[in-house]
C-alpha atoms as a PDB file:
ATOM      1  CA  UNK A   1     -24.136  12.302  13.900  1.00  0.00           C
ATOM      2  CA  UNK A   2     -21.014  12.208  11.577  1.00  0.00           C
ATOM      3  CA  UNK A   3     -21.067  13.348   8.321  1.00  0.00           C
ATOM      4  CA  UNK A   4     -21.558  10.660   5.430  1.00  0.00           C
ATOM      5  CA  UNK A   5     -18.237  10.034   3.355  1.00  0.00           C
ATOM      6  CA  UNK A   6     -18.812  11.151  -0.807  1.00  0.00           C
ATOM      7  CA  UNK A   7     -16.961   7.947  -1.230  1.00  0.00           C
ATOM      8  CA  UNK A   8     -16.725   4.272   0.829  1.00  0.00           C
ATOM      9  CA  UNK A   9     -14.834   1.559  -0.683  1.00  0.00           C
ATOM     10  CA  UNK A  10     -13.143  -1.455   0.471  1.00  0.00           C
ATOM     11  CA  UNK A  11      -9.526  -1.328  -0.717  1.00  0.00           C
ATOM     12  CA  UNK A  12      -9.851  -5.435  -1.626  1.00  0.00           C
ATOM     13  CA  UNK A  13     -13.053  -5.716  -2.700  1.00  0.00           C
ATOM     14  CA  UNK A  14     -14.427  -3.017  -4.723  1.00  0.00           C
ATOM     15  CA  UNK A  15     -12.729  -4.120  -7.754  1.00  0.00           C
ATOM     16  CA  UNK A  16     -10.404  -1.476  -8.476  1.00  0.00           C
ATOM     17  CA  UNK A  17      -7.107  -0.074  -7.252  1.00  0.00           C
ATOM     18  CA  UNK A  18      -8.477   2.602  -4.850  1.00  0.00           C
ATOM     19  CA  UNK A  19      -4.948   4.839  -5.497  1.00  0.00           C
ATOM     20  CA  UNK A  20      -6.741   5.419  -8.211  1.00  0.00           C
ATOM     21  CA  UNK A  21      -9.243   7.858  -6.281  1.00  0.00           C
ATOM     22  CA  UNK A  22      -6.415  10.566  -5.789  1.00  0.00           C
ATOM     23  CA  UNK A  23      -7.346  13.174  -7.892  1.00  0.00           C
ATOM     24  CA  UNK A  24     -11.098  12.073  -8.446  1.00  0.00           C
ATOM     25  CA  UNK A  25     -12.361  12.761  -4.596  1.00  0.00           C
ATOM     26  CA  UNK A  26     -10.871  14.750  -1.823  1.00  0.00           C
ATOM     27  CA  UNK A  27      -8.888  13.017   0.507  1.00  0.00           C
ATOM     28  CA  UNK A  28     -11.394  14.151   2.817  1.00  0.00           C
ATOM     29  CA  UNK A  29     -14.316  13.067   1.378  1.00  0.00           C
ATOM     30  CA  UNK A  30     -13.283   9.481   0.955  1.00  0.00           C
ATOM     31  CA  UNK A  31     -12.856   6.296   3.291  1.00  0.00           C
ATOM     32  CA  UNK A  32     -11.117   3.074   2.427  1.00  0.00           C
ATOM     33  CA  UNK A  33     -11.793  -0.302   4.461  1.00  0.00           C
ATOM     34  CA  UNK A  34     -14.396  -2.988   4.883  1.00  0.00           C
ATOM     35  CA  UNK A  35     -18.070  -1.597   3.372  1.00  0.00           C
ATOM     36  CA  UNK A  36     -19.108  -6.111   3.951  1.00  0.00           C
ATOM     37  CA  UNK A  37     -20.156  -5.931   0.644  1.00  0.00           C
ATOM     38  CA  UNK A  38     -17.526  -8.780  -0.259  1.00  0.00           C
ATOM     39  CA  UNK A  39     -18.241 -10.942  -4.145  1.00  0.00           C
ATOM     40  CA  UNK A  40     -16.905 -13.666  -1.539  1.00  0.00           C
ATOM     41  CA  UNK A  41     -20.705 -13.305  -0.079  1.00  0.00           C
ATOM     42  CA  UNK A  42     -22.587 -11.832  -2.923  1.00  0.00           C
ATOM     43  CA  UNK A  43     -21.211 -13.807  -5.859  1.00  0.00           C
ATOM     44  CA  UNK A  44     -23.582 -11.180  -8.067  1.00  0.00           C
ATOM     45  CA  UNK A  45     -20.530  -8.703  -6.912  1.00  0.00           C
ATOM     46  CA  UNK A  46     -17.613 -10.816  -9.095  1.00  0.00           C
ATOM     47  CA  UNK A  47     -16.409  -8.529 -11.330  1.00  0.00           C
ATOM     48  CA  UNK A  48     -17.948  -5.750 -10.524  1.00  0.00           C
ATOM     49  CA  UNK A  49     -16.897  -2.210  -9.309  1.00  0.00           C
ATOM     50  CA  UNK A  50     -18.808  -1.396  -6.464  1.00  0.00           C
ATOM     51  CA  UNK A  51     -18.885   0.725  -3.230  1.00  0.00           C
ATOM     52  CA  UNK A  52     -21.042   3.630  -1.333  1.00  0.00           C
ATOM     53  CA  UNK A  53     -21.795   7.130  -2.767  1.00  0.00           C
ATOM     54  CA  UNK A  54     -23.184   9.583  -0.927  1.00  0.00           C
ATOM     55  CA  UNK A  55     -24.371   6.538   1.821  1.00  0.00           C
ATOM     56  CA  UNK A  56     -26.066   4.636  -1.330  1.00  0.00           C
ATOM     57  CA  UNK A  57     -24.961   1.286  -2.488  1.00  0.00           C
ATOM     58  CA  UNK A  58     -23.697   1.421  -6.068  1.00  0.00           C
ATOM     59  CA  UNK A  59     -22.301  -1.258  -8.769  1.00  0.00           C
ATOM     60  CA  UNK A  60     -21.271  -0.990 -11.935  1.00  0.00           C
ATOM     61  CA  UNK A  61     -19.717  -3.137 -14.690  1.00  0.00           C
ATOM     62  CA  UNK A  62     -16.737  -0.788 -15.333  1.00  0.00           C
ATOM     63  CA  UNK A  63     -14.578   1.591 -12.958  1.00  0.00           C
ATOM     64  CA  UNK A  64     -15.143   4.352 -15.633  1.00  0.00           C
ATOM     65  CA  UNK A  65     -18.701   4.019 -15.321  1.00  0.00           C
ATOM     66  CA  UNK A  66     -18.282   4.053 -11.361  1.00  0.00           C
ATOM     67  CA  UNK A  67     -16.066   7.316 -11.657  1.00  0.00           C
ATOM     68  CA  UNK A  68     -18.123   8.854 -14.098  1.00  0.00           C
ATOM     69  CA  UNK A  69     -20.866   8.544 -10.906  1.00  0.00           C
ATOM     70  CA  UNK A  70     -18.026  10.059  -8.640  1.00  0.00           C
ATOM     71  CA  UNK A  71     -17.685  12.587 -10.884  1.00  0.00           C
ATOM     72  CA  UNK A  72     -21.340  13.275 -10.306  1.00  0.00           C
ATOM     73  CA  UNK A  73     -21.405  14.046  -7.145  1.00  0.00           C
ATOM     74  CA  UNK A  74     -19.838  17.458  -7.549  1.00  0.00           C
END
């Protein structure tokens, strides 16, 4: 079984410019695309930073507070 990504996000949903992982993850810890967690479907989602860490589903109301979790990770 493959190894979990540190970091999933969807580069148009998530709610943040995902360039702006470079430097926060390793490239190889980190995967960009579709994680179907769109606000399109969840309206709870608008606004919100969101995506997978460590295989767990995370939101947050600010992309400092959703780094900050990154950051966590070790």
């Amino acid at each position: 079984m493959a190894e979990v990504k540190k970091v999933r996000v969807c580069k148009k949903c998530s709610g943040f410019d995902v360039t702006e992982l470079k430097g926060k993850v390793k490239a190889k810890d980190h995967t960009t695309g579709c994680i179907e967690k769109c606000a399109g479907k969840d309206p709870k989602l608008a606004g919100k930073i969101h995506g997978f860490l460590n295989g767990e589903f995370v939101v947050c109301d600010t992309k400092e507070e959703f780094f900050a979790k990154i950051a966590a990770l070790g």
